[in-house]
Protein backbone atom coordinates (compact mmCIF):
# COMPACT_ATOMS: atom_id res chain seq x y z
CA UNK A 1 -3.58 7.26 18.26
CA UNK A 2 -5.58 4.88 15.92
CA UNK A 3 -4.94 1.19 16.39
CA UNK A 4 -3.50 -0.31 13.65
CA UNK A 5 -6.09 -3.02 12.43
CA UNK A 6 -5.10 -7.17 12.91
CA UNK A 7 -3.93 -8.50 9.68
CA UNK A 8 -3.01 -11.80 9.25
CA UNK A 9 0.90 -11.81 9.80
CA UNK A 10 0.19 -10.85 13.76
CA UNK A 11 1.06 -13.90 15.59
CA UNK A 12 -1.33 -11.67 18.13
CA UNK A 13 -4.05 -8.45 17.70
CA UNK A 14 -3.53 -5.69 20.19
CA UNK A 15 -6.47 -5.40 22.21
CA UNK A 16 -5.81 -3.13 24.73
CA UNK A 17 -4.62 0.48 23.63
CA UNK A 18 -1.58 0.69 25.10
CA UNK A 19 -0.89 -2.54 23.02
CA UNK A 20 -2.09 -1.26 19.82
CA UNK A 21 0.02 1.76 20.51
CA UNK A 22 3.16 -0.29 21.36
CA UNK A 23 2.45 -2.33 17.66
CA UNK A 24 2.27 1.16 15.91
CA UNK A 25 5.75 2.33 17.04
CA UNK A 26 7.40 -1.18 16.05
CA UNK A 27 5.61 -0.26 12.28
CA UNK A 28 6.95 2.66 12.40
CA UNK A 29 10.13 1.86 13.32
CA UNK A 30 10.46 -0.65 11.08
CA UNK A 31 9.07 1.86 8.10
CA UNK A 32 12.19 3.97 8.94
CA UNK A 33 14.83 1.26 9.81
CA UNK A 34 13.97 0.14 5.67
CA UNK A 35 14.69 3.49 4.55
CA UNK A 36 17.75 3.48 5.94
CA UNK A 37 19.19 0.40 5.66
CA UNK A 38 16.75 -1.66 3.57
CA UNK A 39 15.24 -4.93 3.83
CA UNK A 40 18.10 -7.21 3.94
CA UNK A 41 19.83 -5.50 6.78
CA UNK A 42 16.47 -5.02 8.76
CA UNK A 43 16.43 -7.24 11.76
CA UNK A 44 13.81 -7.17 14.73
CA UNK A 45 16.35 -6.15 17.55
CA UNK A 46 17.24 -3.16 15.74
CA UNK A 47 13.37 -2.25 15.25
CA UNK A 48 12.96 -2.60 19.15
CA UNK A 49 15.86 -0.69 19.45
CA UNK A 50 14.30 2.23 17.70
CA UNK A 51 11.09 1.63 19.10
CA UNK A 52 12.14 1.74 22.70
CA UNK A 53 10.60 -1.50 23.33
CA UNK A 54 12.19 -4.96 24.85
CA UNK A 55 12.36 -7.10 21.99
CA UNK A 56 9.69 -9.45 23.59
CA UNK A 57 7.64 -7.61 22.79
CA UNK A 58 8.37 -7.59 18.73
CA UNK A 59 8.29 -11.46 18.77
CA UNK A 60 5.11 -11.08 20.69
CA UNK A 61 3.71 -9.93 17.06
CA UNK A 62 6.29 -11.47 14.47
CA UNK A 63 7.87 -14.31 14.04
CA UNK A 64 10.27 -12.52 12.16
CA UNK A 65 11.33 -9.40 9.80
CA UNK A 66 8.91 -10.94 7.24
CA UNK A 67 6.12 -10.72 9.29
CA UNK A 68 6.87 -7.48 10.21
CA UNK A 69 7.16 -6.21 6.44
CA UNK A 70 4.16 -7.90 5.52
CA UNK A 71 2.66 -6.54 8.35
CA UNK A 72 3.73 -2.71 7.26
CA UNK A 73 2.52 -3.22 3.76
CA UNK A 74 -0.93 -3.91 5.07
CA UNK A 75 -1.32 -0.60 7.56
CA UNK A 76 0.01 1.16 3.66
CA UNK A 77 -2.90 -0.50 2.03
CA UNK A 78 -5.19 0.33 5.14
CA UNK A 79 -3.76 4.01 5.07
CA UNK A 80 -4.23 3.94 1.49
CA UNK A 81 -7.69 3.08 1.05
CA UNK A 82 -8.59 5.89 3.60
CA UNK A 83 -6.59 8.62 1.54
CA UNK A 84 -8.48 7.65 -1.75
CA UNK A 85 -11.74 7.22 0.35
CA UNK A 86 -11.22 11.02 1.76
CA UNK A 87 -10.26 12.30 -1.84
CA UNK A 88 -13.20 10.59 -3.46
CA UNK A 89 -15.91 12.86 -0.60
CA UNK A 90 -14.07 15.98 -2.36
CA UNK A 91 -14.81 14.80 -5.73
CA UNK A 92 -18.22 16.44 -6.71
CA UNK A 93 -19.05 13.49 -8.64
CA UNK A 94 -15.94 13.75 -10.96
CA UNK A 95 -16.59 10.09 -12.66
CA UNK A 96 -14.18 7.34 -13.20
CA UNK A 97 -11.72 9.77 -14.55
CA UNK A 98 -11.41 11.92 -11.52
CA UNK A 99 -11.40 8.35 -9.83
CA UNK A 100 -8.71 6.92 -10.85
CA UNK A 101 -6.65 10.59 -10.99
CA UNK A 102 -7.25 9.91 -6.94
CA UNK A 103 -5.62 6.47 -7.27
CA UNK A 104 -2.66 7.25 -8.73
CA UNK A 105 -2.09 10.72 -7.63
CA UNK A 106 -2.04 9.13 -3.38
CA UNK A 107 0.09 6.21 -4.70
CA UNK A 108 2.39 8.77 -5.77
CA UNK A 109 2.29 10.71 -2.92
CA UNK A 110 2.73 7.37 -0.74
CA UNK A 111 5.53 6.29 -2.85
CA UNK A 112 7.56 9.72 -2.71
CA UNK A 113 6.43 10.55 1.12
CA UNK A 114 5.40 7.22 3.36
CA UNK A 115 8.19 5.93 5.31
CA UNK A 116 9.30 2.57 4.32
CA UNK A 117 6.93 2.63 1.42
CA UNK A 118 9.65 2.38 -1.45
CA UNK A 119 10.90 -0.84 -0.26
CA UNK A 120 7.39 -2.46 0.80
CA UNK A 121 4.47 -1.08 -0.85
CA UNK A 122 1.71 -2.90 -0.33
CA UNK A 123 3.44 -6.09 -0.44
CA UNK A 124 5.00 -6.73 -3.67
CA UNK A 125 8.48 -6.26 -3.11
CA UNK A 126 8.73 -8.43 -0.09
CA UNK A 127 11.53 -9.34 0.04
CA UNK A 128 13.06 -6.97 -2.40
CA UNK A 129 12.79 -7.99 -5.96
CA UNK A 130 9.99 -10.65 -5.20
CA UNK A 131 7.06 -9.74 -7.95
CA UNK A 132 4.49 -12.38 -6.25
CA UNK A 133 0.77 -11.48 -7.84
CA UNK A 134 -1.23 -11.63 -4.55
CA UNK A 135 -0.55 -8.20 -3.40
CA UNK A 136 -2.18 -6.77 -6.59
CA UNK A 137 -5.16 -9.13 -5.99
CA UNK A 138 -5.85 -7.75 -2.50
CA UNK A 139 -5.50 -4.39 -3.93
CA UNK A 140 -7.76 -5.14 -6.56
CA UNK A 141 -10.25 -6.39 -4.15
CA UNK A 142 -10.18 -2.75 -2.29
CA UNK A 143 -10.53 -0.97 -5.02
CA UNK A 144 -13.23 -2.77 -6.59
CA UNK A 145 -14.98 -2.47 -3.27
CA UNK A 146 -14.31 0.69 -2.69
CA UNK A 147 -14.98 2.52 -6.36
CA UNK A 148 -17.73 0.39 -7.04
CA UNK A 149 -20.03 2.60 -5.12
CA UNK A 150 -18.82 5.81 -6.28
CA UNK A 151 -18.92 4.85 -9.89
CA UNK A 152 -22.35 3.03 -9.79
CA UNK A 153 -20.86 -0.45 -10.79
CA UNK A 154 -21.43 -3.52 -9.57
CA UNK A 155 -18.66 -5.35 -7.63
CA UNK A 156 -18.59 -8.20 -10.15
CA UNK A 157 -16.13 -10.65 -10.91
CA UNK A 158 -16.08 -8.48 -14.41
CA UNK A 159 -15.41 -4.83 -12.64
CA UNK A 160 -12.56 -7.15 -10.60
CA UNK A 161 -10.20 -8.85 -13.61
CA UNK A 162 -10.69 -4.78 -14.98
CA UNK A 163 -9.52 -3.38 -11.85
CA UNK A 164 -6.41 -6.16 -11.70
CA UNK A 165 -5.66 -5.31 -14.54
CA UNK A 166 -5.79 -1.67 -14.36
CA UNK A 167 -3.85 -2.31 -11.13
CA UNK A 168 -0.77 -4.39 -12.34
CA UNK A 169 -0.04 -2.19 -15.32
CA UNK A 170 -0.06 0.97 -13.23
CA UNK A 171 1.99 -0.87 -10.29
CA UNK A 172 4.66 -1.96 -13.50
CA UNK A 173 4.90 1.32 -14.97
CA UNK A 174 5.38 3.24 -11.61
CA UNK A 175 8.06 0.76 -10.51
CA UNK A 176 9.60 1.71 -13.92
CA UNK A 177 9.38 5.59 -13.51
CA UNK A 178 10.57 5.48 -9.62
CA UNK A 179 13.41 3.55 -11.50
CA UNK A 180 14.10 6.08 -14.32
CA UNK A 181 14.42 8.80 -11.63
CA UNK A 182 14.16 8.31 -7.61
CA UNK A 183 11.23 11.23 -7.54
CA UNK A 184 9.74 8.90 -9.97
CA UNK A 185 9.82 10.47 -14.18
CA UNK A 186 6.83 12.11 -14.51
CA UNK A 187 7.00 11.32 -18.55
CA UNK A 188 6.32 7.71 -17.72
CA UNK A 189 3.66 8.35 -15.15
CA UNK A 190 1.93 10.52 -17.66
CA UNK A 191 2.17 7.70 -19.87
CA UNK A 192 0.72 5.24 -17.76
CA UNK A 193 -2.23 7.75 -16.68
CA UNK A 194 -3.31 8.01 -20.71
CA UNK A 195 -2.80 4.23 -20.81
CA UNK A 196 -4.94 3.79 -17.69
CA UNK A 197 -7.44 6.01 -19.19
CA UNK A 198 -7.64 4.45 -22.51
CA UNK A 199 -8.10 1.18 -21.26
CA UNK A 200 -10.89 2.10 -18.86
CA UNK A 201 -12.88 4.15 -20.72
CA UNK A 202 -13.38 1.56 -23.46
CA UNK A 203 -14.75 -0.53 -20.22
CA UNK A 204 -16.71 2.27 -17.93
CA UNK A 205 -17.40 4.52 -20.65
């Protein structure tokens, strides 16, 4: 089992695996508990509940359920960035087209099949409903560093506001498509991916 990386709501990194492990079933627990009863009702005895372990050992990690959210939506942007990194090696030098296909298209998939991932994302709806812009930033950030690369660009401050952007009109128009219909309306997602397009090719092009 892969330990789940330190991010910066831990109170404490696992370093042993049996830690790391332990950390990975709260997540997960957690992930599942929001599907089922969402945010509000989430609280940290319930999570050890699920994950079979003394809740000591939550608060060990978290302060609280916040924590513990923001915590999630960082293992979705880790798990995330691995996806696209995996779909970009299959590529065959597809361009920025076949790009950014990869970084919508494992959104998608994320948002329709990740536990928890409806609620939490990658951090924006923490709590529900809150539309703070950092979340976008980070995401920004790893995309920029990780497309960069594969699309010959350098990792300016330029390629970043064009990436932010790119990022906060897709993560709008998403949100409004897994409104329109839970499976999210593929109408609207085709109209943000010719949106997307048109906007990036007048920069990458």
């Amino acid at each position: 089992m892969k330990p789940v990386p330190h991010t910066t709501s831990l109170r404490r990194a696992p370093v042993q695996r049996r830690s790391a492990e332990r950390l990975t079933r709260i997540l997960d627990a957690c992930a599942e508990i929001l599907d089922e009863i969402g945010y509000e009702d989430l609280s940290t005895r319930a999570v050890a509940q699920r994950a079979g372990v003394p809740i000591g050992s939550v608060y060990r990690f978290f302060g609280n359920k916040r924590q513990m959210a923001d915590a999630l939506a960082q293992r979705n942007l880790e798990h995330y960035a691995a996806r696209v990194t995996e779909r970009l090696r299959g590529d065959g030098g597809g361009g920025w087209r076949a790009a950014m296909d990869a970084v919508l298209d494992e959104y998608l998939v994320m948002k329709r099949t990740a536990p928890g991932f409806s609620l939490v994302d990658f951090g924006n709806q923490i709590p529900v409903g809150d539309r703070r812009s950092e979340p976008n930033h980070r995401v920004a950030d790893r995309l920029t560093d990780l497309l960069s690369g594969h699309l010959g660009r350098t990792p300016d401050e330029d390629l970043r506001r064009v990436f932010l952007v790119a990022v906060e009109t897709a993560d709008t128009l998403v949100h409004l498509a897994f409104r329109v219909s839970p499976e999210g309306d593929e109408r609207i997602i085709e109209e943000a991916r010719e949106l997307l397009r048109a906007y990036l090719a007048r920069v990458l092009d």
